[in-house]
Protein backbone atom coordinates (compact mmCIF):
# COMPACT_ATOMS: atom_id res chain seq x y z
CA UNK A 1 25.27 4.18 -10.10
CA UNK A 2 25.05 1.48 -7.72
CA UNK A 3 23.88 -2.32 -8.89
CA UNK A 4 23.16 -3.43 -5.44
CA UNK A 5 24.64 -7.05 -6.48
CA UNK A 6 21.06 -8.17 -6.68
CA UNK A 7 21.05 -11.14 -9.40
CA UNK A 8 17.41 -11.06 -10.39
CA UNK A 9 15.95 -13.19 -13.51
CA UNK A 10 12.47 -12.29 -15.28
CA UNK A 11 10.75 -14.20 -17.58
CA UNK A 12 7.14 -14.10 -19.31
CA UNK A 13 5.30 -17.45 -19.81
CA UNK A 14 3.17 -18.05 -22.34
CA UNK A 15 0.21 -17.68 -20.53
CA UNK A 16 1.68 -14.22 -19.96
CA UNK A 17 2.67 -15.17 -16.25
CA UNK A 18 5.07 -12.58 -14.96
CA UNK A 19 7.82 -14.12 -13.35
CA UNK A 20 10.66 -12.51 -11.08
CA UNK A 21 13.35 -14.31 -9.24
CA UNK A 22 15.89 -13.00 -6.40
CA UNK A 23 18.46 -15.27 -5.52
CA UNK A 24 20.21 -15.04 -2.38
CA UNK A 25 23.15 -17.01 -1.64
CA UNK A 26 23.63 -18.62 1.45
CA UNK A 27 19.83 -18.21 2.60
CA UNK A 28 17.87 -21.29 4.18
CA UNK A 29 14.81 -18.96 3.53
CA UNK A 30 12.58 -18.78 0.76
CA UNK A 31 9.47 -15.92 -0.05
CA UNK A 32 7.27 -16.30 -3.02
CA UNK A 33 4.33 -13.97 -3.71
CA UNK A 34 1.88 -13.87 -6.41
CA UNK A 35 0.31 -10.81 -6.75
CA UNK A 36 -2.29 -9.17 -9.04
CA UNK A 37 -2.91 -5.49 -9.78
CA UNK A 38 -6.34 -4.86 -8.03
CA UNK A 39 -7.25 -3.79 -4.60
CA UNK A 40 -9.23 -1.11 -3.00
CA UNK A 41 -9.16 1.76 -5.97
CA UNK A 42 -10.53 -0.44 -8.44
CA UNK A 43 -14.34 0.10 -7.77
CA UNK A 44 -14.37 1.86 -11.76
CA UNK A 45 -12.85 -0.02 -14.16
CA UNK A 46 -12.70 0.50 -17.75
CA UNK A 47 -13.24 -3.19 -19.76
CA UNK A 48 -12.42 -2.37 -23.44
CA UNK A 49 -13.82 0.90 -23.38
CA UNK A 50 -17.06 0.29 -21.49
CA UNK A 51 -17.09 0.93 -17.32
CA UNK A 52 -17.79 -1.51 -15.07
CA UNK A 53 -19.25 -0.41 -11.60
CA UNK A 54 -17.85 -3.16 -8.69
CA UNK A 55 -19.04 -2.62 -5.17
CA UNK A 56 -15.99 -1.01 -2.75
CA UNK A 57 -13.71 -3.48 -1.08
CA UNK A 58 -14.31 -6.06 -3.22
CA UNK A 59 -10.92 -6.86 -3.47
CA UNK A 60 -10.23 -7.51 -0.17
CA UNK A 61 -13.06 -9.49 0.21
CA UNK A 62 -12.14 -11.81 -2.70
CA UNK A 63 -8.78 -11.81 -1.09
CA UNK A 64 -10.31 -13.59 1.99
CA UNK A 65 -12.45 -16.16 -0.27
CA UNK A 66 -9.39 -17.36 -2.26
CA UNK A 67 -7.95 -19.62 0.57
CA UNK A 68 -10.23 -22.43 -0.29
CA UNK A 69 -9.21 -25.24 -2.46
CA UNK A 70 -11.17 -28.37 -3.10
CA UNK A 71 -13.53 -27.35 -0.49
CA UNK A 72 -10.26 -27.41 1.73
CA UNK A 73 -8.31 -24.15 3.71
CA UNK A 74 -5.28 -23.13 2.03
CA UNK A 75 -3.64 -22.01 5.23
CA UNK A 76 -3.71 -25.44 6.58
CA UNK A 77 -2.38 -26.87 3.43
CA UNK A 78 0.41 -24.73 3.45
CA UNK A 79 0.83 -25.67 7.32
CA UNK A 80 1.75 -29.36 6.59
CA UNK A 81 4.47 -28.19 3.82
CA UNK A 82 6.10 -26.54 6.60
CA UNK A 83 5.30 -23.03 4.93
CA UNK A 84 4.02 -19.38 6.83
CA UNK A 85 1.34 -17.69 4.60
CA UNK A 86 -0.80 -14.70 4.37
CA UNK A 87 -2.06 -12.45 2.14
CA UNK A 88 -3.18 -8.34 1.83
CA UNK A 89 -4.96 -5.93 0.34
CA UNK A 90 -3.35 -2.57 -0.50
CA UNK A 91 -5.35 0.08 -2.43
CA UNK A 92 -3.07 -0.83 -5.75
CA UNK A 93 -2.47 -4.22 -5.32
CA UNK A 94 -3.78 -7.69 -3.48
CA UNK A 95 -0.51 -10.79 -2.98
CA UNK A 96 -0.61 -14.05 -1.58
CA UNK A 97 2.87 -15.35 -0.14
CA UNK A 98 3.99 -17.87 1.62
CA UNK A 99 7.76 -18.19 3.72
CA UNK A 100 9.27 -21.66 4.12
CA UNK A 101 12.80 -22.64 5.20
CA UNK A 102 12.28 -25.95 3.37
CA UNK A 103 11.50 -27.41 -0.02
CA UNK A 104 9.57 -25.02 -2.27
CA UNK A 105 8.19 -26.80 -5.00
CA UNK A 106 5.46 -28.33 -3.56
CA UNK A 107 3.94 -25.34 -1.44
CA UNK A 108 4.64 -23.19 -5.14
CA UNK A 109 2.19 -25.41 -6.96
CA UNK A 110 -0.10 -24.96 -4.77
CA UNK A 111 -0.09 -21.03 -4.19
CA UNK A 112 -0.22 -21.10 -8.25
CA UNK A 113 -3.16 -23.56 -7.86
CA UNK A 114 -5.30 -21.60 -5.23
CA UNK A 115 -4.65 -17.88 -6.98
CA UNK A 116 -5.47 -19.49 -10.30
CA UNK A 117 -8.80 -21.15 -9.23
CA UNK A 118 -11.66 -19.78 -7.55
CA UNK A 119 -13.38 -21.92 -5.17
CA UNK A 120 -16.40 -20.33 -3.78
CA UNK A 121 -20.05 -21.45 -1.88
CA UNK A 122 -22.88 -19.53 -0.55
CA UNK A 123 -21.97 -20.57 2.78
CA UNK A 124 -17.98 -19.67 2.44
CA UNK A 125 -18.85 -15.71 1.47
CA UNK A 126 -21.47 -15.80 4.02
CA UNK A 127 -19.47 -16.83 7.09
CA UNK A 128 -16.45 -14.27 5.78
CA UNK A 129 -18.83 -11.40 6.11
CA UNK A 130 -18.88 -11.63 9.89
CA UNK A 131 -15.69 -11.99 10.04
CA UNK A 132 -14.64 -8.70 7.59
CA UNK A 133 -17.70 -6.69 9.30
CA UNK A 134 -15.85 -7.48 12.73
CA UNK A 135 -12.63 -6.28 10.96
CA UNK A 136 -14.56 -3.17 9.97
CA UNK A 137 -15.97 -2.45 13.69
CA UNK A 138 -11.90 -2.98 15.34
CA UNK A 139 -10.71 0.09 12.79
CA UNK A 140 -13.70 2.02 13.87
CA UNK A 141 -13.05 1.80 17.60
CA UNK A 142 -9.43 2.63 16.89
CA UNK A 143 -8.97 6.42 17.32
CA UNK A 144 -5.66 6.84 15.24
CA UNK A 145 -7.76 4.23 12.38
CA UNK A 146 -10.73 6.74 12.55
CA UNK A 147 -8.59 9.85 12.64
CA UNK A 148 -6.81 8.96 8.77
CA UNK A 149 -10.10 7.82 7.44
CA UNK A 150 -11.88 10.78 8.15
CA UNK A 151 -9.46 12.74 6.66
CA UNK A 152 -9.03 11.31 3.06
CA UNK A 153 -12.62 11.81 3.23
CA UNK A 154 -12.23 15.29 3.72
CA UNK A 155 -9.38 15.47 1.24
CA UNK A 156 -11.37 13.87 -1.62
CA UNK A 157 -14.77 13.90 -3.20
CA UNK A 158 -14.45 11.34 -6.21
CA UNK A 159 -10.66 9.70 -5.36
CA UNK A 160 -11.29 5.84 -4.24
CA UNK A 161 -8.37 7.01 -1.65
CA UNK A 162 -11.64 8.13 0.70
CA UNK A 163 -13.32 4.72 0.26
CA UNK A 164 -11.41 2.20 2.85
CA UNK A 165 -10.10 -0.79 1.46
CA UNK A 166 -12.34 -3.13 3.24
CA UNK A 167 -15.16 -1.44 1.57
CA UNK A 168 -18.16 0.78 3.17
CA UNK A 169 -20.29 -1.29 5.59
CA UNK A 170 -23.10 -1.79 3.13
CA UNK A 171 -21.45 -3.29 0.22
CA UNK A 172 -19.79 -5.70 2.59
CA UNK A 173 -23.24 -7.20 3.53
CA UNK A 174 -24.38 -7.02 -0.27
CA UNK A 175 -21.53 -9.01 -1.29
CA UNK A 176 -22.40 -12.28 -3.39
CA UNK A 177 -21.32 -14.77 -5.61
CA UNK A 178 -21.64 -13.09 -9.01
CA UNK A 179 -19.53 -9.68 -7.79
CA UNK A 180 -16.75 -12.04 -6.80
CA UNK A 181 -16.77 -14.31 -9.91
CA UNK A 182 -17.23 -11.38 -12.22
CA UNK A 183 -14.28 -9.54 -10.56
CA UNK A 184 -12.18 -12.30 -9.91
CA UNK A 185 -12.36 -13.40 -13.68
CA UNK A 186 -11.53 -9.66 -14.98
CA UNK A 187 -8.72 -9.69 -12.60
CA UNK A 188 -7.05 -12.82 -11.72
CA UNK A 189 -5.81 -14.04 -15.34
CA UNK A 190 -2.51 -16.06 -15.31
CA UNK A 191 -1.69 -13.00 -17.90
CA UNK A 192 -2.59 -10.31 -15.35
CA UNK A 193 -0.27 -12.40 -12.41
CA UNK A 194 2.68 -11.63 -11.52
CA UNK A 195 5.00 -14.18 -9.56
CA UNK A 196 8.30 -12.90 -7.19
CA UNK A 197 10.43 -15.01 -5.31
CA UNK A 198 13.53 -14.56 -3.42
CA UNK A 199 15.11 -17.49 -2.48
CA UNK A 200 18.48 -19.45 -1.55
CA UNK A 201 17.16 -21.53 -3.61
CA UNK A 202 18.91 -22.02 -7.36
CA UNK A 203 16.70 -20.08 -9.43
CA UNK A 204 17.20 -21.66 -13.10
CA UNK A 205 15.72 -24.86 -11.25
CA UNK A 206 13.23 -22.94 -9.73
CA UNK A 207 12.08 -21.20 -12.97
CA UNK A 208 11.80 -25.01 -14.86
CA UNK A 209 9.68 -25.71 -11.85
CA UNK A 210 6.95 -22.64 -12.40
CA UNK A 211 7.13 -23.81 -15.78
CA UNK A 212 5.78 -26.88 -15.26
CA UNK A 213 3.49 -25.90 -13.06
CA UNK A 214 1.90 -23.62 -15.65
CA UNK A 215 1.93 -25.29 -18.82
CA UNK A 216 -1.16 -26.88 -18.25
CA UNK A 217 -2.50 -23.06 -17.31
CA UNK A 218 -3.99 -21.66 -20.84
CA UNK A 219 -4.97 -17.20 -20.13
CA UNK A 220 -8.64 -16.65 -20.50
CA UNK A 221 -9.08 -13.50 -20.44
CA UNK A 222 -8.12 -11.28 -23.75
CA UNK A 223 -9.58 -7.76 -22.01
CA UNK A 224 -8.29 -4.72 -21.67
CA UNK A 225 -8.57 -2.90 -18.32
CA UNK A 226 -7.91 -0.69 -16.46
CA UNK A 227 -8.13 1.68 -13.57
CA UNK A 228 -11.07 4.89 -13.49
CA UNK A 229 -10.38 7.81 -11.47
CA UNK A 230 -13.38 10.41 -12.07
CA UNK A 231 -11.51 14.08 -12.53
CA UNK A 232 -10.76 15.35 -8.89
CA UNK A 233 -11.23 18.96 -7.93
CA UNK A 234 -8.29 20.67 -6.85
CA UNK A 235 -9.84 21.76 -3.66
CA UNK A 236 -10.84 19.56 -0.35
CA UNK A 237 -13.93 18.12 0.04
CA UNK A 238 -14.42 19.52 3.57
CA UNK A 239 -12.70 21.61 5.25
CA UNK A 240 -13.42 20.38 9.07
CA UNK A 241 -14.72 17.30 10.35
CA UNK A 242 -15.01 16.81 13.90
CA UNK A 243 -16.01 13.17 15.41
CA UNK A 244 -16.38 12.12 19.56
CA UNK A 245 -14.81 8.73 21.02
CA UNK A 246 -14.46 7.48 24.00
CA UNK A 247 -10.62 8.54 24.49
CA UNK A 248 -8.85 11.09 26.87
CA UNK A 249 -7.12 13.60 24.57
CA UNK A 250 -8.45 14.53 21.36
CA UNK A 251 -6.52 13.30 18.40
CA UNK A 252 -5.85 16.11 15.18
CA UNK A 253 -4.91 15.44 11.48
CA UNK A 254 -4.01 18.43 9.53
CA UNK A 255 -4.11 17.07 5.77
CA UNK A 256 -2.88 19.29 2.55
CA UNK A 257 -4.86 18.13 -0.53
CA UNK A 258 -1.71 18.46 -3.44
CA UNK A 259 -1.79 18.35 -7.00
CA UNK A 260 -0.97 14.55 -8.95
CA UNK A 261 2.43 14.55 -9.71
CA UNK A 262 2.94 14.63 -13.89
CA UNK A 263 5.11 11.16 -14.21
CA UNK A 264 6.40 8.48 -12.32
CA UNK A 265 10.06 9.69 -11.78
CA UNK A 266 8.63 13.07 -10.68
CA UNK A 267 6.62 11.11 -8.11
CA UNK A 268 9.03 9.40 -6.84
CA UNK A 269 11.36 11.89 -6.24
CA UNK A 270 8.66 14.48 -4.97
CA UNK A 271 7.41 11.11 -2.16
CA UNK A 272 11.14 11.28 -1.51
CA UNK A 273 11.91 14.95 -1.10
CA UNK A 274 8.51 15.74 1.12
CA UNK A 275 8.91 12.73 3.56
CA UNK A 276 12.40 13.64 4.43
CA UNK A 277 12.12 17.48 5.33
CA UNK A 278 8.84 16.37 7.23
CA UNK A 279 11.13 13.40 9.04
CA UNK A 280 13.36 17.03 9.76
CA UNK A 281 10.34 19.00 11.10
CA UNK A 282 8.44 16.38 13.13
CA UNK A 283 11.12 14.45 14.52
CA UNK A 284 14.10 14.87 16.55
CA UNK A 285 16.63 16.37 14.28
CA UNK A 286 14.04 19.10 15.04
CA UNK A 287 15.73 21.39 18.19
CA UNK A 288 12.22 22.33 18.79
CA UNK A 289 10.57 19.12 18.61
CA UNK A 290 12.04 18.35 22.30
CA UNK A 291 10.24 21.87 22.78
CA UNK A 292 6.92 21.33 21.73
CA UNK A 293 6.33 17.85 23.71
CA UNK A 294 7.49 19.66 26.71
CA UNK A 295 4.80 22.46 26.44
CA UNK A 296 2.43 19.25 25.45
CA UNK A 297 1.63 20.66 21.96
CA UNK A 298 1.04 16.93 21.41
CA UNK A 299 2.45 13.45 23.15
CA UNK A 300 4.06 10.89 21.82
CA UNK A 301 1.83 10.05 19.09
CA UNK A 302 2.97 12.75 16.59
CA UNK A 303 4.30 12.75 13.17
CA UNK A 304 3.89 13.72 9.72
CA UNK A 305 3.92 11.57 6.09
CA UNK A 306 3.51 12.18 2.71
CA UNK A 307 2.00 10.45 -0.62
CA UNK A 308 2.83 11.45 -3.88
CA UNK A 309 1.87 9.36 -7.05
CA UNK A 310 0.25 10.33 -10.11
CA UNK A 311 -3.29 9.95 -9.35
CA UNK A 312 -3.30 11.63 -5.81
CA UNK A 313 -1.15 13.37 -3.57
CA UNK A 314 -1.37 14.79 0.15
CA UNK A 315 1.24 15.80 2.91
CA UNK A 316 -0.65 15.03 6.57
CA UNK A 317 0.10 16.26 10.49
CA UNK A 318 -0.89 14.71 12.83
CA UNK A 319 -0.92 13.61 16.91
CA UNK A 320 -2.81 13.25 20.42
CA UNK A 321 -2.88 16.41 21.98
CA UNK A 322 -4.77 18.28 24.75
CA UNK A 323 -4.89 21.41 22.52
CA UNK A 324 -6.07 20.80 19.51
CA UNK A 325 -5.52 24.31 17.90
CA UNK A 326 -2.25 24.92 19.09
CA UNK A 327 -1.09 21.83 17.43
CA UNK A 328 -2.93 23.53 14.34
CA UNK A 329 -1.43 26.64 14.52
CA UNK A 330 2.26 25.38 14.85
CA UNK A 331 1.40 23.31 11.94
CA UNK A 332 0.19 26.18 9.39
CA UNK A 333 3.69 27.81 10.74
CA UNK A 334 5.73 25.04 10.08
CA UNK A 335 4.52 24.92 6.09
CA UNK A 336 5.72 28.00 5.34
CA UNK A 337 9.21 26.83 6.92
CA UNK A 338 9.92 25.52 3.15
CA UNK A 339 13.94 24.69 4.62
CA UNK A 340 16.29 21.74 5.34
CA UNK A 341 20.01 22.14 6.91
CA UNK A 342 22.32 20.46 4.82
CA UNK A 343 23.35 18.63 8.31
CA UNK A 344 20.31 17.44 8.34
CA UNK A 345 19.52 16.34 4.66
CA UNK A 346 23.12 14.42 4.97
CA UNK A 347 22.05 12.67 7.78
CA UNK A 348 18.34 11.45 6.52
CA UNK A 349 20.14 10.67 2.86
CA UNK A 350 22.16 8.34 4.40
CA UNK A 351 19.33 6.75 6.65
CA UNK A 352 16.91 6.18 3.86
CA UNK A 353 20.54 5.02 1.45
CA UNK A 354 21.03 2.58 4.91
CA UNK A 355 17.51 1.44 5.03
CA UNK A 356 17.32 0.70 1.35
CA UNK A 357 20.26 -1.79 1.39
CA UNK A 358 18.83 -3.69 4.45
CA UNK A 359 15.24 -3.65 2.52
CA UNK A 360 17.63 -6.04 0.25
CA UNK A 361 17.73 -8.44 2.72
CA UNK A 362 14.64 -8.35 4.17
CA UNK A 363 12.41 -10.82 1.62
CA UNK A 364 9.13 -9.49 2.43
CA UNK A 365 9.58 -6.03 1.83
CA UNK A 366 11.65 -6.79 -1.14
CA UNK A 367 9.13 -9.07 -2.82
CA UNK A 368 6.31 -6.44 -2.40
CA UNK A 369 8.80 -3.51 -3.85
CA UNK A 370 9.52 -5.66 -7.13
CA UNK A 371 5.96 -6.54 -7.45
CA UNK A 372 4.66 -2.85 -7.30
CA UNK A 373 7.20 -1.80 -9.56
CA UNK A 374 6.00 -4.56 -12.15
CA UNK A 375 3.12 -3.22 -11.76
CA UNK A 376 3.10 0.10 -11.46
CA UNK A 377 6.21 -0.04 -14.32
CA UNK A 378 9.42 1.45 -13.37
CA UNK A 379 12.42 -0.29 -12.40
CA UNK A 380 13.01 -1.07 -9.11
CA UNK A 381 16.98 -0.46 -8.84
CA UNK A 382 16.32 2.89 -10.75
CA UNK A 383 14.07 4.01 -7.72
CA UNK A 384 16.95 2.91 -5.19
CA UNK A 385 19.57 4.72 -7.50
CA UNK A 386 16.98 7.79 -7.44
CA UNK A 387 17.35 8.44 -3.88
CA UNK A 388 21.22 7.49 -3.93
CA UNK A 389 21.77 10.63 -6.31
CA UNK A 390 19.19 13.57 -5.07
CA UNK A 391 20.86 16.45 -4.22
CA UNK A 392 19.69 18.94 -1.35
CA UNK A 393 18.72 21.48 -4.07
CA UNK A 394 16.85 19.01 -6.20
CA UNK A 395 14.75 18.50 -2.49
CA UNK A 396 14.56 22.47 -1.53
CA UNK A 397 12.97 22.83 -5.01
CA UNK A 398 10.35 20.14 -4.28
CA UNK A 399 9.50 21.63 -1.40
CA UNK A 400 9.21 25.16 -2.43
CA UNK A 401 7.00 24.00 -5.65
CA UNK A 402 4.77 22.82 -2.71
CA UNK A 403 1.18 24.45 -2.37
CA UNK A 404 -0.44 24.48 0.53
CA UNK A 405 -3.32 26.19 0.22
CA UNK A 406 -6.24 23.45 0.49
CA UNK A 407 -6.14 22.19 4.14
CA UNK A 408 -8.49 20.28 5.69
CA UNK A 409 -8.66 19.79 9.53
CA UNK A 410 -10.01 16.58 11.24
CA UNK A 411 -10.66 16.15 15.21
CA UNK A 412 -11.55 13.31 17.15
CA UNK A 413 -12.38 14.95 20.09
CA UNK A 414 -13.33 13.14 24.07
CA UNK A 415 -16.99 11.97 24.50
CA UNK A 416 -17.94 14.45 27.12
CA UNK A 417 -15.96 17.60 25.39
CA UNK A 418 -18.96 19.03 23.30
C-alpha cells in the first residue's frame, strides 16, 4: 500500500470549518479552494425532515453572485494581491479558488470573507441573468453540448442528472433575491465549508492564519440537510430522441441507463473497471479501432465514458459520423464483447497508476479530489490505493455483472436531412 509521501494536515474549527492542507516542498505556488457541497442536483432538499423545492441551477447562479464584496468585484480584488481566481459549478459541488505565487494570507482572508458573506442587489442578479442566459444559448449551439444533454434526458425521468447545471431557461429568468438568500443561507454555513490548500507554503503557519481569520466567524445554521433523489425507474425515459442543427455529419450517443452502485468502494471500483475496458474498445489499443475510422464508422470525434456512483450510473458511445446506424450497430456488438487482454489491462493500469501520481502535483486537480472526497466521505489515498491493487479478474467481473439492456439512442442529425 502506497502513501504517496503526501503530508496532508486536517483540522475542524469551531465553527465547524473543514480545513485540509497539502504541503509541497520546494513549490513557489500556492492553490486554496473553499468549497461547499451544493451544485446542480440539489433542486430537492430535505431541511430536518421537511422538503424544500429550489428552482434548477440555482447553484450556479449563486456561484456567479458571490464575487461581490462591499459593493466591489472579487476578481479584481484578488487581481491586485497578485492572485488567479475562478470558481465552478459541478452537479455535487460549487468551489471558489484562487492560485498565487506570492504571499497568501491576505488573498485567504478575503476568499473566506466573500464565500462567508453574501452581497447581493436587484441590479447585480439582474445583469448576471444575461450573462448566464448567453451561457445557456453557447451550449445550445454546440452540437457535442446538445448531443450529452439530450441524452441524460433520455436516460432519466426524475434524476437531477437530466436537469443541466445552469438550470432550465425559465428558472434562470425567475431567479430573485429571496431563492438566492434562502439557498445560500441553507448552504453556505462556515460548518457546511470546507477549505483545501496546497501550498509551498509552511502549513502550521498557514493553519494559525485560517484561524484567525475565522474566530470572529460564529456557524448559523444548526439544520440538517440533505440531498432528494425521487426513486428512479430502472428503465430509460426515452428510448430515441432525434434533434436537427446546422452541422455536416450527424452526431450519435448511444447511452446504457445502469443500476446505482450499492456503496462507495463498489462505485469506485465499478467507475474504474468500466472506463478502462471502454478506453480498450474505443481507443487505439483497439486493432479495429484503426478499422472502423477507415470505413468512416465515425471521425475523430469518438469515444466512450462511464459514471458510476451511488445515486446514478450510465456507460455512453458516442461520435460524428455519416452513418448513424452503423455506428449503432457496432456499438450493441461491442457490449456483448464483455473482454480485456491482460496486455491491455497492464498497460491502462499503469496509465491511470502514472496519471494518478502526476494528479499529485498538479494543485488544481488535487484540491478538487480532496474536496470531493470530504465531501462525498471516503479517503482520498484509499481511492488511489484502490486502483493501485485491482486485479484483471476483479475488472472482468465488473464488466460481466454489467446489464445492458435499457439503451437509449440520441441523434443530432444535419438541418436539411429530414
Amino acid at each position: 500500500k502506497m502513501n504517496y509521501n503526501l503530508n496532508i494536515k486536517k483540522e475542524t474549527l469551531p465553527n465547524g470549518l473543514q480545513v485540509i492542507l497539502v504541503h509541497k516542498p520546494d513549490y513557489q505556488r500556492s492553490l486554496f479552494l473553499l468549497g461547499a457541497k451544493v451544485g446542480g442536483f440539489d433542486i430537492d432538499q430535505n431541511v430536518d425532515g421537511s422538503i424544500v423545492h429550489h428552482k434548477s441551477g440555482l447553484a450556479h447562479y449563486l456561484e456567479h453572485q458571490m464575487f461581490y464584496l462591499d459593493g466591489e468585484d472579487v476578481s479584481e480584488l484578488f487581481a491586485n494581491l497578485q492572485c488567479s481566481t475562478n470558481a465552478y459549478t459541478s452537479y455535487t459541488e460549487t468551489a471558489f479558488y484562487f492560485s498565487t505565487t506570492a504571499d497568501v494570507k491576505k488573498p485567504l482572508k478575503l476568499l473566506l470573507e466573500f464565500v462567508e458573506n453574501l452581497d447581493v442587489t436587484e441590479d447585480t442578479i439582474e445583469k448576471e441573468k444575461g450573462i448566464i442566459l448567453s451561457e445557456y444559448d453557447m451550449y445550445q449551439q454546440s452540437p457535442e453540448q446538445r448531443l450529452f444533454k439530450e441524452t441524460l434526458v433520455s436516460l432519466y425521468k426524475y434524476h437531477p442528472m437530466k436537469v443541466d447545471v445552469l438550470g432550465s431557461k425559465e428558472d434562470i429568468q425567475n431567479m430573485n433575491m429571496e431563492d438566492l438568500k434562502q439557498f445560500y443561507e441553507l448552504n453556505y454555513d462556515s460548518s457546511k465549508l470546507c477549505l483545501v490548500g496546497v501550498t509551498g507554503k509552511d502549513t502550521d503557519d498557514v493553519m494559525n492564519w485560517i484561524k484567525e481569520c475565522q474566530k470572529d466567524v460564529i456557524s448559523k445554521c444548526d439544520k440538517n440537510i440533505s440531498r432528494v433523489f425521487k426513486t428512479e425507474p430502472v428503465e430509460v425515459n426515452r428510448q430515441e430522441y432525434v434533434d436537427t442543427m446546422d452541422i455536416h455529419q450527424p452526431f450519435v450517443c448511444v447511452g446504457f441507463k445502469m443500476l446505482p452502485c450499492t456503496n462507495k468502494i463498489e462505485a469506485f471500483e465499478k467507475d474504474f473497471a468500466v472506463n478502462v475496458w471502454l478506453d480498450s474498445i474505443m481507443g487505439p489499443l483497439n486493432p479495429h479501432f484503426q478499422e472502423w475510422l477507415d470505413q468512416r464508422i465515425f471521425t475523430q470525434f469518438v469515444g466512450a465514458e462511464a459514471d458510476f456512483t451511488i445515486d446514478h450510473s450510465y456507460v455512453l458511445f458516442y461520435a460524428q459520423t455519416s452513418n448513424p446506424d452503423e455506428f449503432i450497430e457496432l456499438i450493441k456488438k461491442q457490449v456483448t464483447n464483455l473482454e480485456i487482454s491482460k496486455d491491455d489491462y497492464q498497460s491502462l493500469h499503469a496509465q491511470a497508476i502514472a496519471n494518478n501520481l502526476r494528479g499529485l502535483d498538479h494543485f488544481d486537480g488535487l484540491a478538487n479530489d480532496l474536496l470531493r472526497s470530504y465531501f462525498e466521505e471516503y479517503d482520498y489515498l484509499d481511492s488511489l490505493n484502490c486502483i493501485q491493487t485491482m486485479t484483471l479478474e476483479k475488472v472482468i467481473e465488473y464488466i460481466k455483472s454489467l446489464d445492458f439492456s435499457n439503451i437509449c439512442v440520441t441523434k443530432i442529425l444535419p438541418n436539411d436531412s429530414i
